[in-house]
Every structure is written in C-alpha cells, then in structure tokens.
PDB file of N, CA and C in Angstrom:
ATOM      1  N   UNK A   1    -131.337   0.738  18.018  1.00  0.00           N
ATOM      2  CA  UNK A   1    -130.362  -0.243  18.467  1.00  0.00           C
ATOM      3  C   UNK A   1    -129.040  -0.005  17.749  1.00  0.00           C
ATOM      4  N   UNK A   2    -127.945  -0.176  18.844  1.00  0.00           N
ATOM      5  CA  UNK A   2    -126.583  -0.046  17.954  1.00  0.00           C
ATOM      6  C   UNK A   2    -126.298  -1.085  16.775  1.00  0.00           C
ATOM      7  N   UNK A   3    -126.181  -0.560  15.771  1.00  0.00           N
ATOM      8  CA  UNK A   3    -124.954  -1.742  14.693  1.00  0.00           C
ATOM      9  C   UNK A   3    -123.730  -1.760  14.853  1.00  0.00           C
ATOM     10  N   UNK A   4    -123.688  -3.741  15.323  1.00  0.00           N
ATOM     11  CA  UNK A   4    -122.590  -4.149  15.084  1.00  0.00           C
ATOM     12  C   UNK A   4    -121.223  -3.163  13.715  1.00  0.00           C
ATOM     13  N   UNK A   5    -120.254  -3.597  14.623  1.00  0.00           N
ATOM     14  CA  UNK A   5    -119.245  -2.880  13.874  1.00  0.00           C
ATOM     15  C   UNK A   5    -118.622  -3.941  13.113  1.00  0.00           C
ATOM     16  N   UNK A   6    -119.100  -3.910  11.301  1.00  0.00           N
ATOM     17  CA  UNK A   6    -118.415  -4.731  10.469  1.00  0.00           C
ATOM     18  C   UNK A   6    -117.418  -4.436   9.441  1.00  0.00           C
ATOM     19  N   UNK A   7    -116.709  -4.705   9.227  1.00  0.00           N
ATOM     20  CA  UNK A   7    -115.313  -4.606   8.639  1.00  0.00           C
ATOM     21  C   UNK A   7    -114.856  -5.373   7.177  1.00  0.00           C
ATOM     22  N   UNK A   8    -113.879  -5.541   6.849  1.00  0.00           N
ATOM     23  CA  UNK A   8    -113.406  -6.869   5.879  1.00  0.00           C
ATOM     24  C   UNK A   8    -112.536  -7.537   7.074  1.00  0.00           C
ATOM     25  N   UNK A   9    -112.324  -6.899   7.537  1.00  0.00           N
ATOM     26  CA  UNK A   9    -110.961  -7.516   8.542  1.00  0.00           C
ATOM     27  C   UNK A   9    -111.684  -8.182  10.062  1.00  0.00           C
ATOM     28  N   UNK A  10    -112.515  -7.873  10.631  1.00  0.00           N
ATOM     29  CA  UNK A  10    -113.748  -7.736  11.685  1.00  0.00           C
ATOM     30  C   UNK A  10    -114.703  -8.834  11.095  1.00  0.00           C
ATOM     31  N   UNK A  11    -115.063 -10.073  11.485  1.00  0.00           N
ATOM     32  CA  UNK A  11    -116.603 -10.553  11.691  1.00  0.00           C
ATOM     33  C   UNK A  11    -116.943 -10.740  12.846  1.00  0.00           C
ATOM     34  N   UNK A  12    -118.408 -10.370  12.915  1.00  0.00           N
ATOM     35  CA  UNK A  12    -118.953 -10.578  14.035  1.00  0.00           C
ATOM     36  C   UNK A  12    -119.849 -11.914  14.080  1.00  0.00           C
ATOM     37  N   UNK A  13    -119.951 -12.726  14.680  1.00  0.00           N
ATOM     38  CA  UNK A  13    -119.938 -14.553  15.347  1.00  0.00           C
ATOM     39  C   UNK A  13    -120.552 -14.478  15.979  1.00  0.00           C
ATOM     40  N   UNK A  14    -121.735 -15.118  16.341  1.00  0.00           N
ATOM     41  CA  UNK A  14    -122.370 -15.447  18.183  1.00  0.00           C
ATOM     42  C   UNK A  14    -121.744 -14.635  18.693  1.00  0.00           C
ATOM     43  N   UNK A  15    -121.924 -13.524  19.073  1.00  0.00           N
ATOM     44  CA  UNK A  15    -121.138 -12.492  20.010  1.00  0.00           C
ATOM     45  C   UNK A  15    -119.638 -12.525  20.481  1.00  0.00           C
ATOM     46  N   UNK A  16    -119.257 -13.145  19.186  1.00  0.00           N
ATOM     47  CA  UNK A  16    -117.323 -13.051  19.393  1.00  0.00           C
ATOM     48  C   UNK A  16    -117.114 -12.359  18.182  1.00  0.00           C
ATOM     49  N   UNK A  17    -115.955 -11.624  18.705  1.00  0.00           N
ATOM     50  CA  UNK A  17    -115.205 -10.938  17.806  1.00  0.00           C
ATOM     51  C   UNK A  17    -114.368 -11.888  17.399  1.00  0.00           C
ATOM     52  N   UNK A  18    -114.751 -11.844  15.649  1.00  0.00           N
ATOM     53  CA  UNK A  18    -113.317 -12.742  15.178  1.00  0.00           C
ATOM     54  C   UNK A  18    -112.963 -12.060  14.579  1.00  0.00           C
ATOM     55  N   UNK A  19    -111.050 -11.430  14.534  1.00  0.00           N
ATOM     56  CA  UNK A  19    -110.073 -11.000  13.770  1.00  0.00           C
ATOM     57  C   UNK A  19    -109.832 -11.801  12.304  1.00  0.00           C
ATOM     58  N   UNK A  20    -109.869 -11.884  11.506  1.00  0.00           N
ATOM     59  CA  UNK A  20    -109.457 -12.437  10.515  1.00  0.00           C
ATOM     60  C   UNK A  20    -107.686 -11.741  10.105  1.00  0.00           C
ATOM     61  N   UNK A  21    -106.519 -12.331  10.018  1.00  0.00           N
ATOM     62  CA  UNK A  21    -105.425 -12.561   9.238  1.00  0.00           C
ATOM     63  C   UNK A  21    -104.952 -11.673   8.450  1.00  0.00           C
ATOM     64  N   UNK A  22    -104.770 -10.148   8.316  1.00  0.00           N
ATOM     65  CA  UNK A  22    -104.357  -9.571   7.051  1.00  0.00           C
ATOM     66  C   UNK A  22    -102.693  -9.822   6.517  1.00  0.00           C
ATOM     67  N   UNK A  23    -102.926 -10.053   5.609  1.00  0.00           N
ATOM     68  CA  UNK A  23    -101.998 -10.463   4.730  1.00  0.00           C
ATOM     69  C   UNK A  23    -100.824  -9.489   4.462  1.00  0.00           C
ATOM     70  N   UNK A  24     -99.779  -9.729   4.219  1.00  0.00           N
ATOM     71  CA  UNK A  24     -98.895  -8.663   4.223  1.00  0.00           C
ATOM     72  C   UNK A  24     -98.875  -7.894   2.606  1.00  0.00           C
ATOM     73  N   UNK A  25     -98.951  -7.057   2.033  1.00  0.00           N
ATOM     74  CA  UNK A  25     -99.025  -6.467   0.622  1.00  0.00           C
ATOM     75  C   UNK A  25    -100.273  -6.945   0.094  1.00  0.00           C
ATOM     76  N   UNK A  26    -101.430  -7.393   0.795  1.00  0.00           N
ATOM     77  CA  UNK A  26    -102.607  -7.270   0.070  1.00  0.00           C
ATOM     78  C   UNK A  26    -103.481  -6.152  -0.283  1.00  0.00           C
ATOM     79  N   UNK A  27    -102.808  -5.219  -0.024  1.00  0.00           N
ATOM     80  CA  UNK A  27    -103.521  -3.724  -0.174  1.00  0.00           C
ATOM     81  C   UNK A  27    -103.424  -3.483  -1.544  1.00  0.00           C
ATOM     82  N   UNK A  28    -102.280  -4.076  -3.005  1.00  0.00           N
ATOM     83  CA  UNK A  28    -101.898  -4.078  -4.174  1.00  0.00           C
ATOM     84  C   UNK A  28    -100.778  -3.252  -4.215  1.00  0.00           C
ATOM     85  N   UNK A  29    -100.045  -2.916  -2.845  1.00  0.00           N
ATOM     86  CA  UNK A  29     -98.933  -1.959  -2.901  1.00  0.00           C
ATOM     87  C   UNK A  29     -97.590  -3.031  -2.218  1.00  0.00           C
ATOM     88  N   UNK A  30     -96.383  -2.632  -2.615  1.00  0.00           N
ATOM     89  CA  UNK A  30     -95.537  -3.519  -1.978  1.00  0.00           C
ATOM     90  C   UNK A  30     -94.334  -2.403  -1.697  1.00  0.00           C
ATOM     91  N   UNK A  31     -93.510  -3.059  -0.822  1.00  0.00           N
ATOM     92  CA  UNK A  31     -92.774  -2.162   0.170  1.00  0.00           C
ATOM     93  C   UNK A  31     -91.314  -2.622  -0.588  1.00  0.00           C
ATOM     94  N   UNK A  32     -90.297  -1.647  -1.110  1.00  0.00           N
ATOM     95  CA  UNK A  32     -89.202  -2.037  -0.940  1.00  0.00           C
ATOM     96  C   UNK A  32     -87.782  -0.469  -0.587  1.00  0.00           C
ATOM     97  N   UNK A  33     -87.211  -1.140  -0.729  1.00  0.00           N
ATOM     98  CA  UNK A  33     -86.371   0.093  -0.304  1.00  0.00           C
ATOM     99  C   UNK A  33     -85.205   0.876  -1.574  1.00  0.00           C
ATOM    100  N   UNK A  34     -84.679   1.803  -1.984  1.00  0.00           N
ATOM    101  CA  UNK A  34     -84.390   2.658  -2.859  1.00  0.00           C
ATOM    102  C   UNK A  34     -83.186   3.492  -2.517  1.00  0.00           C
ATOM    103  N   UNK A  35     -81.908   3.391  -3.460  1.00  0.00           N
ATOM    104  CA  UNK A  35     -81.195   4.507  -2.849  1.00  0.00           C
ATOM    105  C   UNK A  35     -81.248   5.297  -3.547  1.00  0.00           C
ATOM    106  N   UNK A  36     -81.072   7.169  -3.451  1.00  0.00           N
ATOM    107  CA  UNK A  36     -81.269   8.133  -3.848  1.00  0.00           C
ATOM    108  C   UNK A  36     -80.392   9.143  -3.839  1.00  0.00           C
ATOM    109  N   UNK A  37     -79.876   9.976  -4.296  1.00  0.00           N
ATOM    110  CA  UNK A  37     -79.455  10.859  -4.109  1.00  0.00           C
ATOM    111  C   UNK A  37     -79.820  11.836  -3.461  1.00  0.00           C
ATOM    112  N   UNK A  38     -78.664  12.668  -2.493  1.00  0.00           N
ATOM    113  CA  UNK A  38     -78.935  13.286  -1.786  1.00  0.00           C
ATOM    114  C   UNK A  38     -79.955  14.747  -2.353  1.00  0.00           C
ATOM    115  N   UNK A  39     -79.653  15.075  -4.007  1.00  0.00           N
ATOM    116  CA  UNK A  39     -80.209  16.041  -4.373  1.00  0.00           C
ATOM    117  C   UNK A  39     -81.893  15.774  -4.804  1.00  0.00           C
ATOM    118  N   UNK A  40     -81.793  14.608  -4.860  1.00  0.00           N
ATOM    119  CA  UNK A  40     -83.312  13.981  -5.280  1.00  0.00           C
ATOM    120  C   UNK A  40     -84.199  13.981  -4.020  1.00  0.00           C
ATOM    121  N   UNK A  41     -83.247  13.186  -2.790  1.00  0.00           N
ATOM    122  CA  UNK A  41     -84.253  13.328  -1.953  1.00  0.00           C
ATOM    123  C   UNK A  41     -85.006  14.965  -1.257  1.00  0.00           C
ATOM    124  N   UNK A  42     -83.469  15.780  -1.437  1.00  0.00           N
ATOM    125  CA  UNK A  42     -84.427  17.357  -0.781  1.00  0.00           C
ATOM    126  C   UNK A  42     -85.311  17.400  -1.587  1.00  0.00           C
ATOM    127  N   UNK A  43     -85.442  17.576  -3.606  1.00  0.00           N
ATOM    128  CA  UNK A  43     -86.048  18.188  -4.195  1.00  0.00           C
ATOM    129  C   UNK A  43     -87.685  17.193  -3.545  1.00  0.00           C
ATOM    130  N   UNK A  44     -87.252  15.922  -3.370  1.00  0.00           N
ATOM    131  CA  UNK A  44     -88.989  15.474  -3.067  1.00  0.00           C
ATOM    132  C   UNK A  44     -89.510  16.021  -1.984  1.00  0.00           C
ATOM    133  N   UNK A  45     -88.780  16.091  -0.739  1.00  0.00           N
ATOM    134  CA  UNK A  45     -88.668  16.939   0.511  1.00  0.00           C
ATOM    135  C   UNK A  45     -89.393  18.157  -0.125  1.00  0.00           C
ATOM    136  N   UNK A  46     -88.822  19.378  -0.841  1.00  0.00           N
ATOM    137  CA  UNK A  46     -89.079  20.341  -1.099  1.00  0.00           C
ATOM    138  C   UNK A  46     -90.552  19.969  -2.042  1.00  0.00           C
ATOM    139  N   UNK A  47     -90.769  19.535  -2.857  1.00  0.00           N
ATOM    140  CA  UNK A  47     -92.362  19.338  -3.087  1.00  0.00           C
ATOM    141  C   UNK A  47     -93.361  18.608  -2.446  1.00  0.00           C
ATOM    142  N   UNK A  48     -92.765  17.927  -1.336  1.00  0.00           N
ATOM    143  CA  UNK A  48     -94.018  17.240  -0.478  1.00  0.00           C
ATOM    144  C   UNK A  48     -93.974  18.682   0.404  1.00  0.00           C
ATOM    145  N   UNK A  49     -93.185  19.525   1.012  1.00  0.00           N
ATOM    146  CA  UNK A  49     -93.568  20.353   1.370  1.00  0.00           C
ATOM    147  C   UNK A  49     -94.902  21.511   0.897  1.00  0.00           C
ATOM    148  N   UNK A  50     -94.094  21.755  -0.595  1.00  0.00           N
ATOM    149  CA  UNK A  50     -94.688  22.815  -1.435  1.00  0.00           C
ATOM    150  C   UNK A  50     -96.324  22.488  -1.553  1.00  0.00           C
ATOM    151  N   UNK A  51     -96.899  20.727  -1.568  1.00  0.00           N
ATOM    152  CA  UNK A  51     -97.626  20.495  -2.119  1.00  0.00           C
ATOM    153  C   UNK A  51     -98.528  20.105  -1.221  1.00  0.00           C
ATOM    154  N   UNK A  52     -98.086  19.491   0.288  1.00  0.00           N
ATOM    155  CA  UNK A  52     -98.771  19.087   1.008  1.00  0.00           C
ATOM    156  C   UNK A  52     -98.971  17.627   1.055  1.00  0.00           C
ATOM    157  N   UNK A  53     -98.462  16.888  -0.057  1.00  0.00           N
ATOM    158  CA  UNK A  53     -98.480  15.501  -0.179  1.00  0.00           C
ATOM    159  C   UNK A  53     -97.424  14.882   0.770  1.00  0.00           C
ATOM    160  N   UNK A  54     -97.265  13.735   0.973  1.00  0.00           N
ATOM    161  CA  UNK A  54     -96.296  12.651   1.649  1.00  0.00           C
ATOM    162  C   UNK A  54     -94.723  12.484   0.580  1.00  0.00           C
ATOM    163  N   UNK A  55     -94.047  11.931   0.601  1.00  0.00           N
ATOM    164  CA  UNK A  55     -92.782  11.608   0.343  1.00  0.00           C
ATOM    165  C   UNK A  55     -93.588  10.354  -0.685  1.00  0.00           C
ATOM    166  N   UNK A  56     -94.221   9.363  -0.242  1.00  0.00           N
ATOM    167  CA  UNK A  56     -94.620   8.260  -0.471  1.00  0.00           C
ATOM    168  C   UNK A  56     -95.691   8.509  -1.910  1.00  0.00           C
ATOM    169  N   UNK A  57     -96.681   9.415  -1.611  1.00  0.00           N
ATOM    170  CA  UNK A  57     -97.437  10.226  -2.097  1.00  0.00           C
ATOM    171  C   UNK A  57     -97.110  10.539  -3.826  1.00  0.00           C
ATOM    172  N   UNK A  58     -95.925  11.541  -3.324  1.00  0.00           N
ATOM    173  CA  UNK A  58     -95.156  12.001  -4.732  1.00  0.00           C
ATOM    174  C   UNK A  58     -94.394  10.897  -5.851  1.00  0.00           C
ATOM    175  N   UNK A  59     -93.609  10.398  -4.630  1.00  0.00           N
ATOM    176  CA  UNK A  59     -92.549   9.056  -4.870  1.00  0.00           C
ATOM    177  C   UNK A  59     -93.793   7.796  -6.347  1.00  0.00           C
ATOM    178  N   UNK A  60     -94.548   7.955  -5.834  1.00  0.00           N
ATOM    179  CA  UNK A  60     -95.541   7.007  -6.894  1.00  0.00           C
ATOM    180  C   UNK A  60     -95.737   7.721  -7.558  1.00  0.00           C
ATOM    181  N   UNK A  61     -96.321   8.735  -7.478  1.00  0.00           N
ATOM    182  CA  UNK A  61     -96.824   9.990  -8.892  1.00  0.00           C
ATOM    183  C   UNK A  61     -96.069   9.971  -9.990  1.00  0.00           C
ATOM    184  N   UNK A  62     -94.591   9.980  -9.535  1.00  0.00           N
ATOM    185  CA  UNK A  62     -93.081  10.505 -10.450  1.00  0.00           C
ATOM    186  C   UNK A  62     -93.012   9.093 -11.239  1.00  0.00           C
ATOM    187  N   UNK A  63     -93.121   8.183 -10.627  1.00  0.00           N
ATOM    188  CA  UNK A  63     -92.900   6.703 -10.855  1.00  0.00           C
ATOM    189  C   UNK A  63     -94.166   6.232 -11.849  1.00  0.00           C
ATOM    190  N   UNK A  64     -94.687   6.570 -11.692  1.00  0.00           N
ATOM    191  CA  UNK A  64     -96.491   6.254 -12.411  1.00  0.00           C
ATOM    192  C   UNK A  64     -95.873   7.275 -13.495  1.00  0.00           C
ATOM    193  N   UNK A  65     -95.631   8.393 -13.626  1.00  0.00           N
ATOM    194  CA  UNK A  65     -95.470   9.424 -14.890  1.00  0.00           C
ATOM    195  C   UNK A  65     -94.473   8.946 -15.705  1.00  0.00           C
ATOM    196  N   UNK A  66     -92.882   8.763 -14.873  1.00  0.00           N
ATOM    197  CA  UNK A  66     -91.950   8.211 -15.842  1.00  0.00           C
ATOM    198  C   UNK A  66     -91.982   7.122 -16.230  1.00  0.00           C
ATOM    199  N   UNK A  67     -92.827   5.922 -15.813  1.00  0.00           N
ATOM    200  CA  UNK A  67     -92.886   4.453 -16.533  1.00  0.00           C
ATOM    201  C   UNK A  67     -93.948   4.978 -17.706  1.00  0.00           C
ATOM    202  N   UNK A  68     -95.126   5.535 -17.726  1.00  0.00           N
ATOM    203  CA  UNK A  68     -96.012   5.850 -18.665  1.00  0.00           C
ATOM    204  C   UNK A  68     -95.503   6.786 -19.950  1.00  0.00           C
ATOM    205  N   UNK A  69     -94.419   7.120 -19.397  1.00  0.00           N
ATOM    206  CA  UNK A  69     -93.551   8.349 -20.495  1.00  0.00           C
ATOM    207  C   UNK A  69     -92.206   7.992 -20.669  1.00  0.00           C
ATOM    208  N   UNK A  70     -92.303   6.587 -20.581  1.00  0.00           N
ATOM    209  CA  UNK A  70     -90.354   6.078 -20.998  1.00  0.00           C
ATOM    210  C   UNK A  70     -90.809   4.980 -21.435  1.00  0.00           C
ATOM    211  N   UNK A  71     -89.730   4.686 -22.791  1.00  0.00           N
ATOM    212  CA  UNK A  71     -89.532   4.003 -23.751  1.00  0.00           C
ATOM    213  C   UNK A  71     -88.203   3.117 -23.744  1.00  0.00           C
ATOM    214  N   UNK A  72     -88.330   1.627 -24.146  1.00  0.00           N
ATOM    215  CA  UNK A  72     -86.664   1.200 -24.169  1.00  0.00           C
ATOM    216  C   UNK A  72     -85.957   1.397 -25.535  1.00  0.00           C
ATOM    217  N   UNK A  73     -84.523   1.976 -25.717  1.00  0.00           N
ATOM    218  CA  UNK A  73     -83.780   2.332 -26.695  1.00  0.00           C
ATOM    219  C   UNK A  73     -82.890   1.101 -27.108  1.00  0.00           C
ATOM    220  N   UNK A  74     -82.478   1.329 -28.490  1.00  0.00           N
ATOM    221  CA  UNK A  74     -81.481   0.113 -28.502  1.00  0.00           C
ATOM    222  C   UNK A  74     -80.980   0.204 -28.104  1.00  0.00           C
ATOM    223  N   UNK A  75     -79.820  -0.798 -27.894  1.00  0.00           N
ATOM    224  CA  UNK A  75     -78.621  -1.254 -27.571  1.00  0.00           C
ATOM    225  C   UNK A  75     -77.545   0.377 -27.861  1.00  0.00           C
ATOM    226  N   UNK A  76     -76.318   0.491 -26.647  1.00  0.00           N
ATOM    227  CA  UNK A  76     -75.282   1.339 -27.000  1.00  0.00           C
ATOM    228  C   UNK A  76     -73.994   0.483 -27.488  1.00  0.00           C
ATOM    229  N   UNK A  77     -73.400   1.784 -28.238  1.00  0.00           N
ATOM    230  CA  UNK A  77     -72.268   0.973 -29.423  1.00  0.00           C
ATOM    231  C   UNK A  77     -71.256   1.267 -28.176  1.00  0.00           C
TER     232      UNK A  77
END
C-alpha cells in the first residue's frame, strides 16, 4: 500500500490535505540586501565559478570566516 506523503509543512487529516503556514525566515537564515563593490562582486563571481558553489554559498563562508577571525580595536586618535 502507498504511504501517505508526510512533511513538516504537509499533514495528512481524514483524507484532507492540510497546508500548514510557513513562516517567513524560519529556516534560521534571514534575507537582507548589501552593497558591494564592483571588484568584490566579480572576484565572488570568479570563485563561485572556480568552485562550483552559489554566490549565496560563498557570501556566508567569507562572512562565517571573517566574523570568527575579527576582533574590535580601540578607539582611533
């Protein structure tokens, strides 16, 4: 016999499909927007190429490395 197709998002009811609601940024990722330089954006261009990864992909990698490897300095005179 086939199994029902169950989901997090999908319950199956007395033979209704109920959709349940997904939430917008409940995945733990959130969307915003960034301006860049034109030389920054080829070089990511040029390693999502090189690498096969997404723009999006890399864009977190770099971001995950330089928050884990940057420090705040004092104050400038």
């Amino acid at each position: 016999m086939h199994q029902p197709f169950l989901h997090d998002e999908v319950i199956n009811m007395n033979n209704k499909l109920v959709i349940t609601k997904k939430l917008r940024g409940d995945d733990g990722y959130r969307v915003f927007s960034v301006r860049i330089k034109v030389d920054t954006f080829d070089h990511i261009n040029e390693l999502a190429e090189e690498t096969g990864r997404t723009r999006n992909e890399l864009i977190g990698m770099l971001l995950d490395f330089a928050l884990e490897h940057s420090e705040v300095a004092g104050e400038r005179a």
